[in-house]
Protein backbone atom coordinates (compact mmCIF):
# COMPACT_ATOMS: atom_id res chain seq x y z
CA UNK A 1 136.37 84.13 134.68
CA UNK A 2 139.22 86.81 134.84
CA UNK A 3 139.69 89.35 137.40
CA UNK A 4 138.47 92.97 136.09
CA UNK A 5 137.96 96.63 137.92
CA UNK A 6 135.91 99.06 136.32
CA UNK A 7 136.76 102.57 135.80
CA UNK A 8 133.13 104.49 137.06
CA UNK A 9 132.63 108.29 136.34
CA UNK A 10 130.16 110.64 135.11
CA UNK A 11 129.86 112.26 131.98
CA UNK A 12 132.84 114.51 130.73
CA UNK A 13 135.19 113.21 133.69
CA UNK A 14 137.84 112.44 131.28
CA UNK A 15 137.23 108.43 131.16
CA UNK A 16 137.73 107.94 127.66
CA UNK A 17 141.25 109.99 127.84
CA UNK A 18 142.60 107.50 130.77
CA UNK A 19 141.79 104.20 129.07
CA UNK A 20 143.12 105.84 125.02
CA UNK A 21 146.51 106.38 127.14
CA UNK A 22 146.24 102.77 129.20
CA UNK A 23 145.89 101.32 125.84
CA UNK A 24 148.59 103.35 124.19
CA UNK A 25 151.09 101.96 127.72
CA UNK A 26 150.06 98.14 126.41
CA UNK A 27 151.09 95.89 129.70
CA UNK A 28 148.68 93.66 131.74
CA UNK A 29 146.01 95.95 131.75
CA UNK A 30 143.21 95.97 128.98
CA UNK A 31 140.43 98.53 128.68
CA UNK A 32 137.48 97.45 127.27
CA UNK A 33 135.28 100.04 125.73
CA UNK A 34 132.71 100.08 123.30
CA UNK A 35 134.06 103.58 122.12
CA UNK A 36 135.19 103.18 118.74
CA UNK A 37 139.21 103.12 118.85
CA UNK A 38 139.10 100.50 121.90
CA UNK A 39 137.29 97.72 119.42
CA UNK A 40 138.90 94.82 117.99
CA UNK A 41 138.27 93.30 114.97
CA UNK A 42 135.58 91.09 116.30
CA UNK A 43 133.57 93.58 117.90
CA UNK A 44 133.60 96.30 114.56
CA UNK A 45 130.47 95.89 114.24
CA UNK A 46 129.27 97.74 117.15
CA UNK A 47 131.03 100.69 115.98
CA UNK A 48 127.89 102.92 115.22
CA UNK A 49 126.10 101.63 118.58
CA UNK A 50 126.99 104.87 120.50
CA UNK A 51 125.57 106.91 117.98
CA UNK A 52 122.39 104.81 117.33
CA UNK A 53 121.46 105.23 120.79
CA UNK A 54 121.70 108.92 121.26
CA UNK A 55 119.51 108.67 118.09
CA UNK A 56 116.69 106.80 119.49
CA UNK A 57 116.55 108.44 122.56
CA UNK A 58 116.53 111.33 120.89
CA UNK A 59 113.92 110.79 118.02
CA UNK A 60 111.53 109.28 120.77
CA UNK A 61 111.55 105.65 119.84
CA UNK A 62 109.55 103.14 122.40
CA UNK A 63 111.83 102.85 125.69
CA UNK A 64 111.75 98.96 124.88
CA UNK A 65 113.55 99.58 121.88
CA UNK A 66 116.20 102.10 123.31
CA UNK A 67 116.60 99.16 126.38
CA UNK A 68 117.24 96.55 123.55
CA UNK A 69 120.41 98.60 121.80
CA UNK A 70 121.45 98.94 125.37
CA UNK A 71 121.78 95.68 126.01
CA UNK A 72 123.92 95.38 123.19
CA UNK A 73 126.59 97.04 125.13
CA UNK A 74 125.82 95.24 128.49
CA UNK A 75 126.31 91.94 126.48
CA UNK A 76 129.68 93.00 124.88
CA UNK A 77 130.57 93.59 128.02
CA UNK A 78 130.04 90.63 129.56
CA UNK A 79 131.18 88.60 126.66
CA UNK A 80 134.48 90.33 126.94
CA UNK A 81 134.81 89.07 130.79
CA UNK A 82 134.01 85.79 129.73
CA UNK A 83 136.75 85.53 126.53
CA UNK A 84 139.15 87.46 128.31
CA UNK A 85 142.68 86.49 127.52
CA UNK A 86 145.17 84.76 129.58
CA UNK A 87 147.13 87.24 131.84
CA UNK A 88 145.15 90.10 131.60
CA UNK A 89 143.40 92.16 133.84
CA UNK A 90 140.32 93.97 132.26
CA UNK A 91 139.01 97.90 132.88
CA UNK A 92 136.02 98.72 131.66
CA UNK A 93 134.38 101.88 130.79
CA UNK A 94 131.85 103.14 133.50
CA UNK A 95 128.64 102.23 131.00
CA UNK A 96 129.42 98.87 132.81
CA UNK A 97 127.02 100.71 135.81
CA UNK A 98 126.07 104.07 133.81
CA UNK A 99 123.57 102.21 132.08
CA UNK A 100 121.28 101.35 134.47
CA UNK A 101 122.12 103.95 136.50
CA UNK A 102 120.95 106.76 133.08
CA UNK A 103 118.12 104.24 132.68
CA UNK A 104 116.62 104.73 135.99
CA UNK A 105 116.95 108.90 136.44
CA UNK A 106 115.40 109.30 132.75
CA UNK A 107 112.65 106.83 133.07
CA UNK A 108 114.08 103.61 131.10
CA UNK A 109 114.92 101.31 133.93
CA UNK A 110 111.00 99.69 133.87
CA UNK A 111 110.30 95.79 132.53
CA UNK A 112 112.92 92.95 132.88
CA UNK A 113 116.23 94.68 131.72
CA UNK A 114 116.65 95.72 135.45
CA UNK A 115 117.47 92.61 136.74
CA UNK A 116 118.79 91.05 134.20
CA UNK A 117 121.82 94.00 134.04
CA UNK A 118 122.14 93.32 137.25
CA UNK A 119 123.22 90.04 136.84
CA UNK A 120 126.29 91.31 135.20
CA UNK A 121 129.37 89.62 137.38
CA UNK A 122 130.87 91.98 139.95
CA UNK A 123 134.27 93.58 139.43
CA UNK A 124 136.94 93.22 142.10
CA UNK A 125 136.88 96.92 142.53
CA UNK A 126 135.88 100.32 140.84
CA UNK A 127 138.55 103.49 140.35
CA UNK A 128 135.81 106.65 140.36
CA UNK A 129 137.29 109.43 138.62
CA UNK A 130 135.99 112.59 140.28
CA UNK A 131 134.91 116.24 138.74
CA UNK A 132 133.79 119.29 139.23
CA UNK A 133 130.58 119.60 137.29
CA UNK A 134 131.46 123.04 136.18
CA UNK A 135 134.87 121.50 134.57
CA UNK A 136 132.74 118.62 133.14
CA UNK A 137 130.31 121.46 131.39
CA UNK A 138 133.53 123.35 129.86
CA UNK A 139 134.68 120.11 128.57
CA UNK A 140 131.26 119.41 126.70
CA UNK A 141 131.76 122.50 125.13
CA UNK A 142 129.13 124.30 127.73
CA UNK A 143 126.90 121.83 126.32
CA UNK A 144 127.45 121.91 122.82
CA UNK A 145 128.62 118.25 122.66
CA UNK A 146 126.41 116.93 125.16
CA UNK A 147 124.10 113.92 123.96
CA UNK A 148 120.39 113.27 125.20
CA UNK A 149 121.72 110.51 127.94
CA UNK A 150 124.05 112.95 129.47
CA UNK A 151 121.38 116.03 130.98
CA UNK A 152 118.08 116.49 132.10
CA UNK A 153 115.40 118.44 129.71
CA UNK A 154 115.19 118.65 126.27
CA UNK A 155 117.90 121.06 125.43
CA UNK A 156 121.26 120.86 127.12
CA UNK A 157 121.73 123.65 130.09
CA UNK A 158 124.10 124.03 132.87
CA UNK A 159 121.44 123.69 135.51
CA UNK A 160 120.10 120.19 133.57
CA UNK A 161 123.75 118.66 133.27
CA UNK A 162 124.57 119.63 136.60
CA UNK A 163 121.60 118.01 138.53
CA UNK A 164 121.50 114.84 136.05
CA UNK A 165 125.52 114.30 136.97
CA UNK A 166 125.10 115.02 140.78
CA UNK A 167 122.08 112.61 140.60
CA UNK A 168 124.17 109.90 138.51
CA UNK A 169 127.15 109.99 141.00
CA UNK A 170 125.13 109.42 143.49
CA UNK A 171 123.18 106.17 141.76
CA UNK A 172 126.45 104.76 140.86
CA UNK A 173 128.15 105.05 144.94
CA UNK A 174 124.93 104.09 145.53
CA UNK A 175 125.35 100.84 142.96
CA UNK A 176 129.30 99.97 144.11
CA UNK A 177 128.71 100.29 147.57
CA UNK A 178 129.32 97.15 148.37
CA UNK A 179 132.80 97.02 146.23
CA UNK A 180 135.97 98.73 147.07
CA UNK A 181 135.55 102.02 145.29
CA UNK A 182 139.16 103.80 145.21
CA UNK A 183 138.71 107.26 144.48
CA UNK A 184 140.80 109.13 141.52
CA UNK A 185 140.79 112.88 142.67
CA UNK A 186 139.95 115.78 140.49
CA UNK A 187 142.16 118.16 139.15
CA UNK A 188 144.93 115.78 138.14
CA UNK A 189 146.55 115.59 134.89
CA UNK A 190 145.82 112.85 132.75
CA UNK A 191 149.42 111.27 133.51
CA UNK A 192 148.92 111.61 136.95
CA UNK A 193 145.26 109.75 137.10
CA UNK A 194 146.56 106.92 134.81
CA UNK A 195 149.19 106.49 137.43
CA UNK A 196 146.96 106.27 140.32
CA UNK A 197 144.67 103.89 138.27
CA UNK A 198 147.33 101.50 137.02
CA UNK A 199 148.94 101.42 140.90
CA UNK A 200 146.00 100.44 142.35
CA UNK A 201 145.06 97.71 140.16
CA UNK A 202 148.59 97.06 140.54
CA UNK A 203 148.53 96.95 144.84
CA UNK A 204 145.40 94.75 144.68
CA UNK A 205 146.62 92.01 142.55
């Protein structure tokens, strides 16, 4: 089984930006998302999974059926550890812990899917990209594109993102900390963070 970090964050923290331009560098290090334009072939059909979870959550379908789409994800990912290829180091998206970290603060996390996330294999590290909360709710658009996994309450407000992300940041530290976790500071452009991300898995190899 390869070596792989994980790149942890909460919502709107710019996660999906870092590992587009990662990809776009090519070299040793692979993201692995299930966000559309990071699929391969193989994995195509997973395409609309993002989408049909926000809509089951959202319609209120039985938590055991929302837990079963997650695990799609939870199994890509660990397929992808398993069949990485040779010479590369893999960085996956922060649903890698966000998942049962969402599960637990909106009341999904009960029955056997607990455990059995957690049996996931442990990265050699996690990069956490901080944010100001306020910066994350500009960036959704002051809550405009928020999606039901992403905010407490029924209708997206600043006072329900902002206690659902504090909350998740702290179940994810919580999660990693027995890992190295190297912080990514806030406020940096994107060039700048992809830097600091690509050095340190760099310096720990």
């Amino acid at each position: 089984m390869t070596d792989f970090w994980v790149l942890l964050g909460t919502d709107q923290c710019g996660k999906s930006t870092i590992l587009d331009r990662i990809a776009a560098r090519g070299g040793p290090v692979l993201p692995v998302s299930y966000d559309a334009p990071l699929l391969s072939g193989e994995y195509r059909a997973l395409t609309g999974l993002p989408e049909a979870l926000r809509r089951a959550f959202a319609s209120g379908h039985a938590p055991e059926y929302v837990q079963a789409l997650l695990n799609v994800a939870v199994a890509y990912y660990r397929d992808r550890i398993f069949r990485a290829p040779p010479g590369r180091t893999l960085l996956i998206d922060s649903y890698y812990y966000k998942i049962l970290a969402k599960c637990r603060l909106l009341g999904l996390a009960d029955g056997p899917w607990q455990e059995h996330w957690r049996s996931l294999p442990q990265p050699r590290g996690v990069l956490l990209l901080e944010v100001d909360p306020g910066t994350a709710w500009r960036r959704a658009g002051e809550g405009a594109r928020l999606n039901p996994f992403e905010h407490y309450g029924p209708t997206p407000d600043i006072d329900g993102f902002t206690r659902f992300q504090l909350d998740l940041r702290a179940e994810l530290v919580a999660e990693t900390r027995q890992l190295h976790i190297e912080h990514v500071p806030a406020g940096q452009d994107v060039g700048a963070a992809v830097d600091h991300v690509l050095r340190t898995i760099e310096e720990a190899s």
